[in-house]
C-alpha atoms as a PDB file:
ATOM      1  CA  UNK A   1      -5.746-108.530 122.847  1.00  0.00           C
ATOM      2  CA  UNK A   2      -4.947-112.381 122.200  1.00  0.00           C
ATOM      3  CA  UNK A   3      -1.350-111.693 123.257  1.00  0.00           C
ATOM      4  CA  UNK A   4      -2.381-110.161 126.600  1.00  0.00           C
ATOM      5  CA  UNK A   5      -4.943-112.900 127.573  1.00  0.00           C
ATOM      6  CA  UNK A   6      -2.014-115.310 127.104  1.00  0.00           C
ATOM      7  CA  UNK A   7       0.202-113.243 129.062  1.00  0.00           C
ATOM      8  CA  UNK A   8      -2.240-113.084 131.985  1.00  0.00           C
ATOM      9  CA  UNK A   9      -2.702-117.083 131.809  1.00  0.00           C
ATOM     10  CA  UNK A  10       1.205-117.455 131.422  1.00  0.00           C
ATOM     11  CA  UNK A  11       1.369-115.503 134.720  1.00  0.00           C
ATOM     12  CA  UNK A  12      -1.375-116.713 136.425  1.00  0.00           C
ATOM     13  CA  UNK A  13       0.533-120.515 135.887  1.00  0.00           C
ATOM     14  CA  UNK A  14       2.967-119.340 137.207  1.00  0.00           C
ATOM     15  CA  UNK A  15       1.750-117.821 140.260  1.00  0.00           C
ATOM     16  CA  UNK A  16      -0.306-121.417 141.037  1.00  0.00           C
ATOM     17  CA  UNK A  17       3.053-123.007 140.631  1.00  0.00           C
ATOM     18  CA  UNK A  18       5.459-120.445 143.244  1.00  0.00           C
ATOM     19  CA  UNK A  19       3.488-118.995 145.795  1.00  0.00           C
ATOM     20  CA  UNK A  20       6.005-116.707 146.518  1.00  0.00           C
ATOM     21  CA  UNK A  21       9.815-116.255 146.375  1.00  0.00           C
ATOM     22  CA  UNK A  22      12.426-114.948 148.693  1.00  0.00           C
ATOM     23  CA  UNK A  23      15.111-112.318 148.447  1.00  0.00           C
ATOM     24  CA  UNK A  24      18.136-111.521 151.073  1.00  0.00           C
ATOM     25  CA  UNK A  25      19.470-108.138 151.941  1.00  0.00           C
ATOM     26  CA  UNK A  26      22.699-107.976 153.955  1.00  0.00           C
ATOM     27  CA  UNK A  27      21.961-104.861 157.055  1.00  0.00           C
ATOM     28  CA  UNK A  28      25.356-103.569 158.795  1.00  0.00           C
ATOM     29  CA  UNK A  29      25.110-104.346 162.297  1.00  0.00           C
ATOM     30  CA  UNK A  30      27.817-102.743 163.862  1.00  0.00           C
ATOM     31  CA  UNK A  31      31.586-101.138 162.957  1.00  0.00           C
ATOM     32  CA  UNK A  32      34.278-101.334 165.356  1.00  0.00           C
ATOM     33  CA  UNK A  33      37.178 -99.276 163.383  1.00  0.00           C
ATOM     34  CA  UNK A  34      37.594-101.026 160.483  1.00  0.00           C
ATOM     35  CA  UNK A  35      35.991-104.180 161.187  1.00  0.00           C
ATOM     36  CA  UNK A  36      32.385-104.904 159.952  1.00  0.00           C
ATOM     37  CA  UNK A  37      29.327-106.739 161.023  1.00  0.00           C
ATOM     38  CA  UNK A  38      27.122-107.665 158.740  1.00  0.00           C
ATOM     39  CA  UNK A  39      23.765-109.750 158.881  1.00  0.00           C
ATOM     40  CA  UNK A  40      22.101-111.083 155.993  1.00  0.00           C
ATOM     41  CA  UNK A  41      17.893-111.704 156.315  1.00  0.00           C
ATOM     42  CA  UNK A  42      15.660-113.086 153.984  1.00  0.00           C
ATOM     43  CA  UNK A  43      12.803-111.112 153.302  1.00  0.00           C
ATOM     44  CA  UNK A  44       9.615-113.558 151.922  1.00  0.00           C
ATOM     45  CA  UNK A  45       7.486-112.178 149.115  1.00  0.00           C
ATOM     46  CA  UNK A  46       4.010-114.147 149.409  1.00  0.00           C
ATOM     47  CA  UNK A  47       0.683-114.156 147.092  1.00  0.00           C
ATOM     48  CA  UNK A  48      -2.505-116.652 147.214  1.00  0.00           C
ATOM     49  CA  UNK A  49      -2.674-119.024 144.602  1.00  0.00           C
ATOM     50  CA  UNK A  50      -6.136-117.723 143.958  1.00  0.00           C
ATOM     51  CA  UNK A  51      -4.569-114.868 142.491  1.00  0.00           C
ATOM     52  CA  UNK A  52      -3.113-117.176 139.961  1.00  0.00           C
ATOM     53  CA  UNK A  53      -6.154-118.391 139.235  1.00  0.00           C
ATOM     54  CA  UNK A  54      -8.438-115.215 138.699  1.00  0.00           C
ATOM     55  CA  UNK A  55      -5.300-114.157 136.134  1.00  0.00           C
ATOM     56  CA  UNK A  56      -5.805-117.400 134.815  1.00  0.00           C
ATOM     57  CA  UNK A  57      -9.458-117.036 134.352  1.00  0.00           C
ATOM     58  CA  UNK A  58      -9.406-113.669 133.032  1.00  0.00           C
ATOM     59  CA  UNK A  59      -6.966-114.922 130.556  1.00  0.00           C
ATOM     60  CA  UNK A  60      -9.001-117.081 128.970  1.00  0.00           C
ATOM     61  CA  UNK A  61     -12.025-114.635 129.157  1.00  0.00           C
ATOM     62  CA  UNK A  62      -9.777-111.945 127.217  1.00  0.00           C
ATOM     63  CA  UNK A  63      -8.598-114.703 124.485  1.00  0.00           C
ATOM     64  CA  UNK A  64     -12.402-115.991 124.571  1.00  0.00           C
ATOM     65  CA  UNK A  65     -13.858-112.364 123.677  1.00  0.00           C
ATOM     66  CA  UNK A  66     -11.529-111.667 120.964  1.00  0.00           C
ATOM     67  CA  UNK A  67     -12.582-114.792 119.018  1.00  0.00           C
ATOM     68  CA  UNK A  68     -16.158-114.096 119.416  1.00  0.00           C
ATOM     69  CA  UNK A  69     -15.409-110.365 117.786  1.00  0.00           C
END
């Protein structure tokens, strides 16, 4: 149990610290023979910080109740 409540405040630092990330996929636009068009668009991945922090919180909660056992 200790090992998950750091893994959940290891995470939840992390998702304080990037509040997202992006990622880029390349779509085919159009083909003329053999000559391609291709665009490439960036596709955001977003979370609240807050989220960070509740996986913070219950973190510590999970490492606090196994000492207490």
């Amino acid at each position: 149990m200790k090992n998950i409540g750091l893994v959940l405040v290891i995470i939840g630092i992390i998702m304080v610290a990037y509040t997202g990330f992006n990622y880029v996929t390349t779509e085919k636009v159009a083909q003329i023979g053999p000559l391609q068009v291709n665009a490439t668009k960036n596709n955001p991945v977003r979370w609240s910080p807050i989220l960070g922090g509740i996986l913070i919180i219950s973190g510590i909660v999970v490492i606090a109740l196994k000492k207490n056992k």
